[in-house]
Protein backbone atom coordinates (compact mmCIF):
# COMPACT_ATOMS: atom_id res chain seq x y z
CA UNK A 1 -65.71 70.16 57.40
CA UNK A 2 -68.50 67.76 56.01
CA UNK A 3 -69.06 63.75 57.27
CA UNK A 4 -67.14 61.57 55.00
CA UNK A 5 -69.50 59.62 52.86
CA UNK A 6 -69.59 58.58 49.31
CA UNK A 7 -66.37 57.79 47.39
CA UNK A 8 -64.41 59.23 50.86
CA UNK A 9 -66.13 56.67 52.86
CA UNK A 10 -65.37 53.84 50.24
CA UNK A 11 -61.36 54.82 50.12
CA UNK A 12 -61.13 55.23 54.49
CA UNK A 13 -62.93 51.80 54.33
CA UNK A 14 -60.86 49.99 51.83
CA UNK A 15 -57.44 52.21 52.59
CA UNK A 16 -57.55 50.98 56.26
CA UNK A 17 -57.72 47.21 55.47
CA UNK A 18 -54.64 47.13 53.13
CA UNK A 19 -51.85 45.17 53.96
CA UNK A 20 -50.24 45.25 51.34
CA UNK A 21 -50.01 48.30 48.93
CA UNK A 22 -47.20 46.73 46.47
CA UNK A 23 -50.31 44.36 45.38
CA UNK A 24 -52.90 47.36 44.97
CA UNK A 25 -53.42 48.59 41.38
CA UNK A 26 -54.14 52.64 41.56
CA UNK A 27 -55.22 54.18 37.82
CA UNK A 28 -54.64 57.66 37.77
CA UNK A 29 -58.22 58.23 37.03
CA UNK A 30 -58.85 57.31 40.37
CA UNK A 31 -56.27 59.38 42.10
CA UNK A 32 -58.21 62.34 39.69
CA UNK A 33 -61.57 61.43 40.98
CA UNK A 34 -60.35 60.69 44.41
CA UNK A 35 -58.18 64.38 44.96
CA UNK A 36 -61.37 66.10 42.93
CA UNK A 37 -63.95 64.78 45.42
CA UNK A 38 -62.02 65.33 48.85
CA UNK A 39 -61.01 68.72 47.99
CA UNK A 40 -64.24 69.91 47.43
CA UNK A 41 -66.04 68.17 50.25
CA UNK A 42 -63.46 67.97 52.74
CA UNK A 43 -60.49 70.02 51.82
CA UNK A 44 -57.25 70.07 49.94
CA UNK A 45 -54.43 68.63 52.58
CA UNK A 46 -57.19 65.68 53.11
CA UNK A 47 -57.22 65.31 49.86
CA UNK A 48 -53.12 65.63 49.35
CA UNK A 49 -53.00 62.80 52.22
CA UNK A 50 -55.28 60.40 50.33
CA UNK A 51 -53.11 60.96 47.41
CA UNK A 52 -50.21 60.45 49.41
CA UNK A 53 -51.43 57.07 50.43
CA UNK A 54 -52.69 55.62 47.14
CA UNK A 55 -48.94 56.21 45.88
CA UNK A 56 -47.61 53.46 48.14
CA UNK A 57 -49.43 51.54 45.70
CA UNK A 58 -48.80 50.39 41.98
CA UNK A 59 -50.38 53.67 40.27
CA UNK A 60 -50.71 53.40 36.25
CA UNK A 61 -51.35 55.79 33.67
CA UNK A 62 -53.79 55.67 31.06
CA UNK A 63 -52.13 54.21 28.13
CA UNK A 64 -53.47 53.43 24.34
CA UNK A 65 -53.98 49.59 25.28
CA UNK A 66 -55.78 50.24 28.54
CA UNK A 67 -58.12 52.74 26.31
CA UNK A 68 -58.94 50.86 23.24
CA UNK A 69 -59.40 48.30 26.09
CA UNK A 70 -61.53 50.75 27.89
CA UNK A 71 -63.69 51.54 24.28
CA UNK A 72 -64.53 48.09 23.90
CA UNK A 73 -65.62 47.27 27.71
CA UNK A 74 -67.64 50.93 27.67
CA UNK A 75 -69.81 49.15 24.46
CA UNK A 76 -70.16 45.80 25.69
CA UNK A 77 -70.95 46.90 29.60
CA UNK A 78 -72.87 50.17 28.78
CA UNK A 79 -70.18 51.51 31.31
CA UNK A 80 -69.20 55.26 31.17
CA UNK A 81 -65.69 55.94 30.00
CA UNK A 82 -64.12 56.96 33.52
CA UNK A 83 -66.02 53.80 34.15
CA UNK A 84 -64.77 51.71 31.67
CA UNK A 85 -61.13 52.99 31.94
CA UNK A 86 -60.81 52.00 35.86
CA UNK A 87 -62.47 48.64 34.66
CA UNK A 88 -60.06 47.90 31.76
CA UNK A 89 -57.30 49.23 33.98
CA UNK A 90 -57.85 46.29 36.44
CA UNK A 91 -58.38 44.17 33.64
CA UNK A 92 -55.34 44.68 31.51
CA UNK A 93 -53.24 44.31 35.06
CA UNK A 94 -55.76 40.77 35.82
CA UNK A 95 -56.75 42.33 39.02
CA UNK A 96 -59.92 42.48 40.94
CA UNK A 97 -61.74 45.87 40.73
CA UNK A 98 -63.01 46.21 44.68
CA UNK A 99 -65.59 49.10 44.52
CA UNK A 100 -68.76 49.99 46.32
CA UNK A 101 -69.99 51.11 42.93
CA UNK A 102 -72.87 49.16 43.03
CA UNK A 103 -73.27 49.80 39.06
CA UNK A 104 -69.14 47.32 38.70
CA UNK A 105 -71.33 44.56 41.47
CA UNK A 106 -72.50 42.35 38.16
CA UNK A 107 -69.38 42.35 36.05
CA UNK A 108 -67.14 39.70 36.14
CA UNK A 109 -63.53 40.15 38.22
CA UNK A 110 -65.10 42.48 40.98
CA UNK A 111 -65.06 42.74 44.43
CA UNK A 112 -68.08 44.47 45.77
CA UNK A 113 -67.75 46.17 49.17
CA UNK A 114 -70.77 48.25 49.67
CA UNK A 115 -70.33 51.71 50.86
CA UNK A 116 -70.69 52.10 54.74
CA UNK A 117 -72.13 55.80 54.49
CA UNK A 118 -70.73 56.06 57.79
CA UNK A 119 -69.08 59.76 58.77
């Protein structure tokens, strides 16, 4: 098993101060990216538990507001389209992205956590 770092350290970081997962806003991109990532550098029932946990949450599907919504913030940005998706996502749903992406840290409605790195 490898250290935890990266987009793992991110959701242990942000995962263990949530108190209230009703409020959180999970796109399905995410839970993609997320179960992607752990599987291949830490394993698949990691990765099942991190899924596990994000779906105590509000988790939303990619529908054809959220990506014409996602087209338009992808031009204006210069964001990539998994990017611009998770952006328009919060967006749409006037939440605040929090990310340690430190490529979301300029855009408006975004709260930047910077990634610990720890493992």
């Amino acid at each position: 098993m490898r250290p935890a770092s990266g987009l793992y350290a991110a959701w242990r970081d942000y995962s263990r101060d949530l108190n209230a997962p009703e409020s959180l806003i999970v796109p399905t991109l995410v839970q993609h990216e997320l179960y992607q990532w752990l599987c291949r550098e830490i394993g698949q029932p990691v990765a099942l538990s991190a899924i596990a946990a994000t779906q105590t949450a509000i988790v939303v599907s990619l529908d054809t507001s959220i990506a014409l919504l996602a087209a338009d913030i992808a031009k204006a940005f210069k964001l990539a389209t998994a990017d611009a998706i998770i952006y328009a996502t919060a967006h749409r749903h006037r939440a605040t992205l929090v990310t340690g992406d430190a490529h979301f840290s300029a855009l408006p409605q975004v709260g930047f956590l910077p990634k610990s790195g720890k493992g």
